[in-house]
C-alpha atoms as a PDB file:
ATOM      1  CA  UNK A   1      70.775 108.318 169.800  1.00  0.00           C
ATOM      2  CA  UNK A   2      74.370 110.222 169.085  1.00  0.00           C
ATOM      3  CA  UNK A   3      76.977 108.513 170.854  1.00  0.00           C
ATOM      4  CA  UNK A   4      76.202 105.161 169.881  1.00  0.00           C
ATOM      5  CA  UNK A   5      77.638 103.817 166.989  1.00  0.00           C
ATOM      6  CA  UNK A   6      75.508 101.538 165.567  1.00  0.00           C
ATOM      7  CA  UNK A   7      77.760 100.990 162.567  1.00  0.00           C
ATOM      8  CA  UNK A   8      80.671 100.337 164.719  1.00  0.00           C
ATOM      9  CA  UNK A   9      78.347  97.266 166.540  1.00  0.00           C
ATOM     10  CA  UNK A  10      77.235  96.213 162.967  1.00  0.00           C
ATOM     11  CA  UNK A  11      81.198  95.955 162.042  1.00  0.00           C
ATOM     12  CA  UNK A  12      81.820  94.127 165.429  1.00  0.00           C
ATOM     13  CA  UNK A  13      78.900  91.527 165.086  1.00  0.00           C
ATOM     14  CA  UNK A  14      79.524  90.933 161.183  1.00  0.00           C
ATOM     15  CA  UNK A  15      83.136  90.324 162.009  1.00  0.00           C
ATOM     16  CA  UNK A  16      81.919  87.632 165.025  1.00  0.00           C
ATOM     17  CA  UNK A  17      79.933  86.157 162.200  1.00  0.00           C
ATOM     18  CA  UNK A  18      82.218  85.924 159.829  1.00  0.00           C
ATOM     19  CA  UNK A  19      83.453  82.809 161.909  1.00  0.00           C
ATOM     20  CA  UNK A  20      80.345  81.483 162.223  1.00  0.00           C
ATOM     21  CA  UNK A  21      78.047  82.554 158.388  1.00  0.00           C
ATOM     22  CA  UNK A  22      75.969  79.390 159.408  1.00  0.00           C
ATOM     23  CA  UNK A  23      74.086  81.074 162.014  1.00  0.00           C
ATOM     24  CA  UNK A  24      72.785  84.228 160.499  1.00  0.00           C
ATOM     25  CA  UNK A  25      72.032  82.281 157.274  1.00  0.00           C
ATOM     26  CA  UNK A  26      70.020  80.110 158.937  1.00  0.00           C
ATOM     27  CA  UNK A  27      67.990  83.221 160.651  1.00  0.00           C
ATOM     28  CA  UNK A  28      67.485  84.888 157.414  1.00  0.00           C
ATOM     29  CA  UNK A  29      66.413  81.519 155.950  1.00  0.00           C
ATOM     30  CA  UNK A  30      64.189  80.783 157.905  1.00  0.00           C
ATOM     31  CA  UNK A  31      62.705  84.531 157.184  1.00  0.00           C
ATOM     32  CA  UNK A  32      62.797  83.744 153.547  1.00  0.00           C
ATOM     33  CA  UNK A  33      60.510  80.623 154.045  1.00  0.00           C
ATOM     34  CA  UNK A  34      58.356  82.326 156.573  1.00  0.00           C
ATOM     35  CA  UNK A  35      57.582  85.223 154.154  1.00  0.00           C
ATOM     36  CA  UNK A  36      57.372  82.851 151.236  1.00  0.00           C
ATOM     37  CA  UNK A  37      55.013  81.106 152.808  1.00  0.00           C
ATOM     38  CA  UNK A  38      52.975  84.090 153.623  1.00  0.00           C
ATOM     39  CA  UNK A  39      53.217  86.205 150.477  1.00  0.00           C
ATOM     40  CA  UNK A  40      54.747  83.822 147.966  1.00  0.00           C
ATOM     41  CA  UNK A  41      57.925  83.434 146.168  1.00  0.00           C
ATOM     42  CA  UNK A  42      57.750  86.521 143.697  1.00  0.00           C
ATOM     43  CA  UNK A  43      59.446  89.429 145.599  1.00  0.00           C
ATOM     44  CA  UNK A  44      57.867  91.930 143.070  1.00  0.00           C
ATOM     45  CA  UNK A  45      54.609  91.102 144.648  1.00  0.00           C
ATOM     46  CA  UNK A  46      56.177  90.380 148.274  1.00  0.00           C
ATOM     47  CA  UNK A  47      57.180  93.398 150.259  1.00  0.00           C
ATOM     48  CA  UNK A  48      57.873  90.984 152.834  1.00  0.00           C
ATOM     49  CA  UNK A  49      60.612  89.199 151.147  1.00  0.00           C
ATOM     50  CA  UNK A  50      61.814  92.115 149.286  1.00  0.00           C
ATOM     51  CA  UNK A  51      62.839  93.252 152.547  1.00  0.00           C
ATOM     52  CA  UNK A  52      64.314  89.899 153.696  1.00  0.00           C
ATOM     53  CA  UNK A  53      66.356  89.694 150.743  1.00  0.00           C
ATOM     54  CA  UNK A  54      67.616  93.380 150.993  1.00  0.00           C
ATOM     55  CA  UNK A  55      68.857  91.749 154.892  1.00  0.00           C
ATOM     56  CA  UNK A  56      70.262  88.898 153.245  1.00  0.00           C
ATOM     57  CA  UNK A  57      72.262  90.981 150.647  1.00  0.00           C
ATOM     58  CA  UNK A  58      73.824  93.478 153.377  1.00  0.00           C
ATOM     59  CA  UNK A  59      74.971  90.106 154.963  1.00  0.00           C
ATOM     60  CA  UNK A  60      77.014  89.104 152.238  1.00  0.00           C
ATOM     61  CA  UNK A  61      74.173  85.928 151.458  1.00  0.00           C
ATOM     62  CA  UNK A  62      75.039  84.816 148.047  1.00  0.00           C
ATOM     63  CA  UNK A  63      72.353  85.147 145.344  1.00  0.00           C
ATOM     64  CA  UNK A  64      72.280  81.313 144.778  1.00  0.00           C
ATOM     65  CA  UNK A  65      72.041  80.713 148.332  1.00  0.00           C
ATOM     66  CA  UNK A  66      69.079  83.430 148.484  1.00  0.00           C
ATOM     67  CA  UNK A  67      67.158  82.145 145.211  1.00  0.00           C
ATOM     68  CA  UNK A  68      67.621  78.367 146.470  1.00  0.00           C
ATOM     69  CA  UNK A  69      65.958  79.027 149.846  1.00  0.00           C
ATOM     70  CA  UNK A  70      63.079  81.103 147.906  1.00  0.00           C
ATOM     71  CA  UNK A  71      62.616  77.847 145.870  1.00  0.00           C
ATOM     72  CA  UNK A  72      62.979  75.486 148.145  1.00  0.00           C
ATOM     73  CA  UNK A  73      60.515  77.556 150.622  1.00  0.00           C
ATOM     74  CA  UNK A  74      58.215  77.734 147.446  1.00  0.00           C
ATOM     75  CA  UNK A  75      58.562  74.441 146.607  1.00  0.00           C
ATOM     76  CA  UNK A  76      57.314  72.955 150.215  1.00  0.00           C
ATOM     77  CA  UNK A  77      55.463  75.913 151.730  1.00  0.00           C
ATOM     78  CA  UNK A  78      53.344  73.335 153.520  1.00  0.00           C
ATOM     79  CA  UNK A  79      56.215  72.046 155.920  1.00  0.00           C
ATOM     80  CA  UNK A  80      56.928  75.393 156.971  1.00  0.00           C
ATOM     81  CA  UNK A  81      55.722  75.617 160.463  1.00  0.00           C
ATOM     82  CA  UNK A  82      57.847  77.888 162.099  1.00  0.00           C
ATOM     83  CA  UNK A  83      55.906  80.501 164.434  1.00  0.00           C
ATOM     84  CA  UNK A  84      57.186  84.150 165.171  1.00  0.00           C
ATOM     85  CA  UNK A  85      57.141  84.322 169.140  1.00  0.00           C
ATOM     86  CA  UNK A  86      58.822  86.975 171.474  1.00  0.00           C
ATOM     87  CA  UNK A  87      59.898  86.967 175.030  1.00  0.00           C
ATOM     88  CA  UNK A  88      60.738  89.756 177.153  1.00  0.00           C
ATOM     89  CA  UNK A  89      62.983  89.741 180.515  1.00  0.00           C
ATOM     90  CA  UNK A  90      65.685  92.036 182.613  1.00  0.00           C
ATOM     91  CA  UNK A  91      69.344  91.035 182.726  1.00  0.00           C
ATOM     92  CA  UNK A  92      71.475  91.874 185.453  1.00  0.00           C
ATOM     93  CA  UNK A  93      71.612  95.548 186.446  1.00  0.00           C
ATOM     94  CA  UNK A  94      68.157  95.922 185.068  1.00  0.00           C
ATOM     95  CA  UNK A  95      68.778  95.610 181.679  1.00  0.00           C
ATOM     96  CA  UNK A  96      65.660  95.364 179.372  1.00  0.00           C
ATOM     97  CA  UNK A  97      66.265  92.432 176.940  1.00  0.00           C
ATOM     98  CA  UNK A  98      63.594  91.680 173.786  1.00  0.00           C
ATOM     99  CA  UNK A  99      64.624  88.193 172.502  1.00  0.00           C
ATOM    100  CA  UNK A 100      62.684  87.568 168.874  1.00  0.00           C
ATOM    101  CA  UNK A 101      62.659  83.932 167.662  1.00  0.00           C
ATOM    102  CA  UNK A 102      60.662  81.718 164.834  1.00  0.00           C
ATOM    103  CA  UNK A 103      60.458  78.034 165.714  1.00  0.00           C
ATOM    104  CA  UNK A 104      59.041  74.775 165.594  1.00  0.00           C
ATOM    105  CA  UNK A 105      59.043  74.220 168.962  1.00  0.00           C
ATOM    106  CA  UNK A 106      58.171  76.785 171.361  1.00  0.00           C
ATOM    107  CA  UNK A 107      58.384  74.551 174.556  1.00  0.00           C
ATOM    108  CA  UNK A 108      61.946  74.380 173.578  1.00  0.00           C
ATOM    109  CA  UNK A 109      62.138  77.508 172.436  1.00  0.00           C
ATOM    110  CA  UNK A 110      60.942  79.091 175.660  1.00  0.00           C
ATOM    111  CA  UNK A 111      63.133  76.869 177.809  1.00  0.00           C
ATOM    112  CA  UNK A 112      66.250  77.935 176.071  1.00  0.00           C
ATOM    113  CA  UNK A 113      65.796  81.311 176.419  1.00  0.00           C
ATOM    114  CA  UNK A 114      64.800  81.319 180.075  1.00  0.00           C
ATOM    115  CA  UNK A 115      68.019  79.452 180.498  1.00  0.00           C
ATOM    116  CA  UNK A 116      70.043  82.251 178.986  1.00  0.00           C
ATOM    117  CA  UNK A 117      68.477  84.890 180.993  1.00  0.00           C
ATOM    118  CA  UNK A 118      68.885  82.490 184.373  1.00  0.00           C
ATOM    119  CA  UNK A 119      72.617  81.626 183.445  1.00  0.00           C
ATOM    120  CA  UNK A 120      73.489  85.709 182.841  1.00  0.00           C
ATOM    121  CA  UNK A 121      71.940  86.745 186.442  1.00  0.00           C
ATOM    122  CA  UNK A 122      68.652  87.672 184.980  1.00  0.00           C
ATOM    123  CA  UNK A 123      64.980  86.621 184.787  1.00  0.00           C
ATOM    124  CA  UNK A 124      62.466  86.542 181.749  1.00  0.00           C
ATOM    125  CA  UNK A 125      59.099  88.481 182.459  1.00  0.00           C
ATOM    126  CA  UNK A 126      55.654  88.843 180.691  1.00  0.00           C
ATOM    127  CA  UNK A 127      54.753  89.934 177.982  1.00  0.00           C
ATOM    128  CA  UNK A 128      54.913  93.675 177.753  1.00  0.00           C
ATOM    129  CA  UNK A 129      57.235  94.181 180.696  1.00  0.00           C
ATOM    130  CA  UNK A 130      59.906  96.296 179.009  1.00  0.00           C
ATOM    131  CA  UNK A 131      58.787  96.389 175.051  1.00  0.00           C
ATOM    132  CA  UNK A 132      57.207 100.062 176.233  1.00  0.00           C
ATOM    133  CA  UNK A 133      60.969 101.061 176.926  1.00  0.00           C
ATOM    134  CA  UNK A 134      61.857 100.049 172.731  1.00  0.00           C
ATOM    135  CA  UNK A 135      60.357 101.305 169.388  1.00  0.00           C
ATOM    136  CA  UNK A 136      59.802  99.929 166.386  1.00  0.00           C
ATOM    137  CA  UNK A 137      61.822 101.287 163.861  1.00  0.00           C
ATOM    138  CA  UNK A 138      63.089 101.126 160.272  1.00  0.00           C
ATOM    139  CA  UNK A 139      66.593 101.141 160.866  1.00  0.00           C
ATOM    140  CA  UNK A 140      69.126 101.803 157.590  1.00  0.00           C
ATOM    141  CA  UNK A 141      72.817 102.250 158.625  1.00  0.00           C
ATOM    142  CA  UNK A 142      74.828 103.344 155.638  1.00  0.00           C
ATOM    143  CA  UNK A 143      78.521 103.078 155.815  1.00  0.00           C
ATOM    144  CA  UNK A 144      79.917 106.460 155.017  1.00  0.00           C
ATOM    145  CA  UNK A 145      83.180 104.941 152.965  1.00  0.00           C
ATOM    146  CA  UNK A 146      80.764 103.209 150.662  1.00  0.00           C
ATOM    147  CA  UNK A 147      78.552 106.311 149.620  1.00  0.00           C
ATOM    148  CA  UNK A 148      79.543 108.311 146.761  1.00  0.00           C
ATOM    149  CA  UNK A 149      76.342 110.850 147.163  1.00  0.00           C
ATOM    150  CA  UNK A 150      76.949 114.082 149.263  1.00  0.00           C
ATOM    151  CA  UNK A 151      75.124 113.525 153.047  1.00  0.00           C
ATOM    152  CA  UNK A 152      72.512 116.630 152.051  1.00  0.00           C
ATOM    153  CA  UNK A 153      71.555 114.313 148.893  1.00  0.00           C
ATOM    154  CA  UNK A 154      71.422 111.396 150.459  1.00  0.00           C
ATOM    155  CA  UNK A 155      69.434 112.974 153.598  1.00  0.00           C
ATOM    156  CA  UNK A 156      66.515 114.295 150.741  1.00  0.00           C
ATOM    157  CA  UNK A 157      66.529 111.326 149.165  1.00  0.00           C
ATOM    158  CA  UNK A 158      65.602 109.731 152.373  1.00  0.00           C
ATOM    159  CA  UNK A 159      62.788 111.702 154.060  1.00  0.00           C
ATOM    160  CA  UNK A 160      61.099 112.686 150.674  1.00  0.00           C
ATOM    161  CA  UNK A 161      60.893 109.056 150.584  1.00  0.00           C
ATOM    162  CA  UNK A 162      58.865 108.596 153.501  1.00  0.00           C
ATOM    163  CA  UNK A 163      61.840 108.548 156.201  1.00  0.00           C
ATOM    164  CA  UNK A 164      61.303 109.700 159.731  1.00  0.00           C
ATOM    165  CA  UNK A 165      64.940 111.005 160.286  1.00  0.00           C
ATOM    166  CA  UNK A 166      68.504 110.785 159.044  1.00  0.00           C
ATOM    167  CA  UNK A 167      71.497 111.079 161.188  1.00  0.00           C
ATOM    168  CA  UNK A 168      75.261 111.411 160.459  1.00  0.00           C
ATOM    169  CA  UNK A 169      78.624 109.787 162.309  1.00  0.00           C
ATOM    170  CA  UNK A 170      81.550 110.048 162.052  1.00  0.00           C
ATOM    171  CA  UNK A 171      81.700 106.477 159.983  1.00  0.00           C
ATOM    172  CA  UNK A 172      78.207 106.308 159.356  1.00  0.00           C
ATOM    173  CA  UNK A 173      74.791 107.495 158.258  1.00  0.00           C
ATOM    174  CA  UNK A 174      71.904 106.575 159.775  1.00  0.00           C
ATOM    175  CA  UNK A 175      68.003 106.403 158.363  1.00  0.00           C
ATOM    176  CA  UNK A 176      64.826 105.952 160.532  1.00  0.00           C
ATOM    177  CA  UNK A 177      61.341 105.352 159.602  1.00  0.00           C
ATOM    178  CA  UNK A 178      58.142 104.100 160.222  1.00  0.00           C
ATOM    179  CA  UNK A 179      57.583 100.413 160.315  1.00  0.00           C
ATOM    180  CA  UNK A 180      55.092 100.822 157.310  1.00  0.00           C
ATOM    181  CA  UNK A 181      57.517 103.045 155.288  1.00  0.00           C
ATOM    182  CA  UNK A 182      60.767 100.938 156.030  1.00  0.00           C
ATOM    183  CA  UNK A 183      60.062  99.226 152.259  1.00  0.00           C
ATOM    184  CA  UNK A 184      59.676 102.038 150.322  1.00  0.00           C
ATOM    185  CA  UNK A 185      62.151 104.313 151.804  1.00  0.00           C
ATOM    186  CA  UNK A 186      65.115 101.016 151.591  1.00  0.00           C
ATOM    187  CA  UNK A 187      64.069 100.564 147.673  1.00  0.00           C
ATOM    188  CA  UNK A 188      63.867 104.176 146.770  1.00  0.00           C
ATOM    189  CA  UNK A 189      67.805 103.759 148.163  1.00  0.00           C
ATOM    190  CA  UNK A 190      68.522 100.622 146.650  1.00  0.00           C
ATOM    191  CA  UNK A 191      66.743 102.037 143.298  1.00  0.00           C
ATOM    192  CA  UNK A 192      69.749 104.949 143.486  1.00  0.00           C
ATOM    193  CA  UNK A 193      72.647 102.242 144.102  1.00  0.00           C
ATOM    194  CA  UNK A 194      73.199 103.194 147.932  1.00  0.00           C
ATOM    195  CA  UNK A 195      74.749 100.230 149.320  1.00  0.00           C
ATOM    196  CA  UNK A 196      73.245  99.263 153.262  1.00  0.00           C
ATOM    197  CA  UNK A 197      75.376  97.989 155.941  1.00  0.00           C
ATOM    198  CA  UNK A 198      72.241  96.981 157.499  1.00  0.00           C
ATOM    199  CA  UNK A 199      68.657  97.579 156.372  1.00  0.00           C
ATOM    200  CA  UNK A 200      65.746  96.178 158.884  1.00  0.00           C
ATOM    201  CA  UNK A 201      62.673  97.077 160.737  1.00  0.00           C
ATOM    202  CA  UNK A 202      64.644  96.661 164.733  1.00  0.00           C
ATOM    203  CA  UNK A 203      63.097  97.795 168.054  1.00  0.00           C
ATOM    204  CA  UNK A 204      65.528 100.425 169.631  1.00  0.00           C
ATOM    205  CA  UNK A 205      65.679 101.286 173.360  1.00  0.00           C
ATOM    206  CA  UNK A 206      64.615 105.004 174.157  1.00  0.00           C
ATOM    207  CA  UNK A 207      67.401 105.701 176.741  1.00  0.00           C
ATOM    208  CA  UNK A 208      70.480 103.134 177.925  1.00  0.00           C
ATOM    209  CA  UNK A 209      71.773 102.034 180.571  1.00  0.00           C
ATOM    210  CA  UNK A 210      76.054 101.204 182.014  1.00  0.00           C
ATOM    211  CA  UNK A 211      76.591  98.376 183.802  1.00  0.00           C
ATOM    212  CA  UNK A 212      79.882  97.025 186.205  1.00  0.00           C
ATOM    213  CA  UNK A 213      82.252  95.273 184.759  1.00  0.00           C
ATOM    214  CA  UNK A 214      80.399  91.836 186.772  1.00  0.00           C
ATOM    215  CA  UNK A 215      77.305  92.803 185.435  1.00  0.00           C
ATOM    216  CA  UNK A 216      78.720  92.868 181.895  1.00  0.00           C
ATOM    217  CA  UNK A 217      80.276  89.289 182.161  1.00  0.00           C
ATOM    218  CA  UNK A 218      77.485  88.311 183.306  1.00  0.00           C
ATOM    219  CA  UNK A 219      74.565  89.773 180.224  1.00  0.00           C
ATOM    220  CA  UNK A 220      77.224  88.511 177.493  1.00  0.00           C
ATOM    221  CA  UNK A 221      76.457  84.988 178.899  1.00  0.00           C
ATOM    222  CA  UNK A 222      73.408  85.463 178.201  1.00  0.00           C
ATOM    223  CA  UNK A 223      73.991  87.035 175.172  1.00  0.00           C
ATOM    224  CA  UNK A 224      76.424  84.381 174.001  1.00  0.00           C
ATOM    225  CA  UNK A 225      73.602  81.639 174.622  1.00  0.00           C
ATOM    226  CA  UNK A 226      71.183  83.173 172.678  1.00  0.00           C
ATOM    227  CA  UNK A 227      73.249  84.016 170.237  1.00  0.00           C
ATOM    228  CA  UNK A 228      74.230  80.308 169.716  1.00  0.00           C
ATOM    229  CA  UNK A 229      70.144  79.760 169.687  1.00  0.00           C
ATOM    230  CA  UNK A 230      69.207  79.066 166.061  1.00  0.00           C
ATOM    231  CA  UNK A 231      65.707  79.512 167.093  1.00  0.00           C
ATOM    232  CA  UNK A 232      66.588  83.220 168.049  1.00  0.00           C
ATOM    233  CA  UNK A 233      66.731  85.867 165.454  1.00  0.00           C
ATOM    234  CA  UNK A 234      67.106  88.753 166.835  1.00  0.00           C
ATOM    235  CA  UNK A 235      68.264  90.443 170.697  1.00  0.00           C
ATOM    236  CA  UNK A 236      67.540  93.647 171.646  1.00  0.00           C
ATOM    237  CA  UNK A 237      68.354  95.538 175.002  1.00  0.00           C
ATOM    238  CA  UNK A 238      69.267  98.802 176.436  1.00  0.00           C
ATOM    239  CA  UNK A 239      72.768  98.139 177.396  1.00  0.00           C
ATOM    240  CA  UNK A 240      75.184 101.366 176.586  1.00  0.00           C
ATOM    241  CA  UNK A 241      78.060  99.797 175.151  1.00  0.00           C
END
């Protein structure tokens, strides 16, 4: 993973959003109602949405925005109908892109997506036709600035915890885990005041891949269109950037 700077893409895509809050506070809201809905509206006894709200909080959500979609969410659990579905698909160059979305709709759903892919050179494929090139991770990027506790500290903190690995940059440091441990390693953090730049289970690519300059014009359409998707909440891919 070294030479990649996550935190540098986390800086780059919060200042994109910044423009444009509405879109990832609609993607974390509709995470809130999806894990209200499936383990209720107390986040002492929801894992689920403990973790949702730890997302929300690294991307500046305010807390009455947060509690309002937990009660509203709580308050109508039965009209939440949104389904988790995934596609999977190559942009050009041979890029393996994972696009993650909850909806309503998946005929439209599924439809907008292949459209990105089509529109950026590229093709969407079965199910399992690059996932095996990802894994699942917990995924904590710390920002480096913002951490007053000494990297050896911060690094026993994390894997006596239940972490997998911890990682420095030059801006950064980075915790992995297990999907199963991502909650308890992210409170026993939180529980020590270590602020998170980004804190969420992700699916990271095992090698990467360059692309042409064309090639790259052509996977940030596709990019770009799912990123304007509010049905899509998360992209991954194996593009060295």
């Amino acid at each position: 993973m070294s030479g990649h700077s996550k935190f540098a893409n986390i800086k780059h895509k919060k200042e994109k959003n910044d423009a444009a809050k509405g879109k990832i506070f609609t993607i974390i809201g509709r995470e809130i109602a999806v894990a209200v809905k499936e383990g209720g509206p107390d986040p002492n006894n929801n894992s689920r949405l403990r973790d949702v709200i730890a997302k929300a909080k690294a991307n500046n959500m305010p807390n009455d925005t947060i509690d309002r979609g937990i009660k509203r969410a709580a308050g109508d659990a039965n009209a939440v109908n949104y389904e988790h579905v995934t596609y999977e698909g190559y942009g050009p160059g041979g890029i393996a892109i994972i696009v993650e979305a909850l909806t309503d709709n998946k005929n439209r759903t599924a439809s907008n997506v292949r459209n990105a892919f089509t529109k950026g050179n590229g093709s969407m494929g079965t199910t399992g036709c690059v996932s095996y090139m990802f894994d699942q991770k917990g995924q904590i990027i710390i920002d480096r600035e913002e951490c007053k506790m000494e990297a050896d500290d911060l690094m026993m903190l994390a894997l006596d915890a239940g972490a997998e690995d911890f990682s420095e940059e030059e801006d950064s440091f980075e915790v992995l885990t297990a999907p199963d441990d991502f909650s308890a390693v992210r409170e026993a953090l939180e529980k020590e005041g270590i602020a998170m730049a980004q804190a969420e289970v992700t699916m990271l690519p095992q090698n990467y891949v360059s692309l042409s300059e064309e090639n790259i014009k052509s996977l940030n359409r596709t990019l770009d269109l799912l990123d304007e998707d509010d049905d899509v909440q998360a992209v991954y891919h194996n593009w060295d950037e």
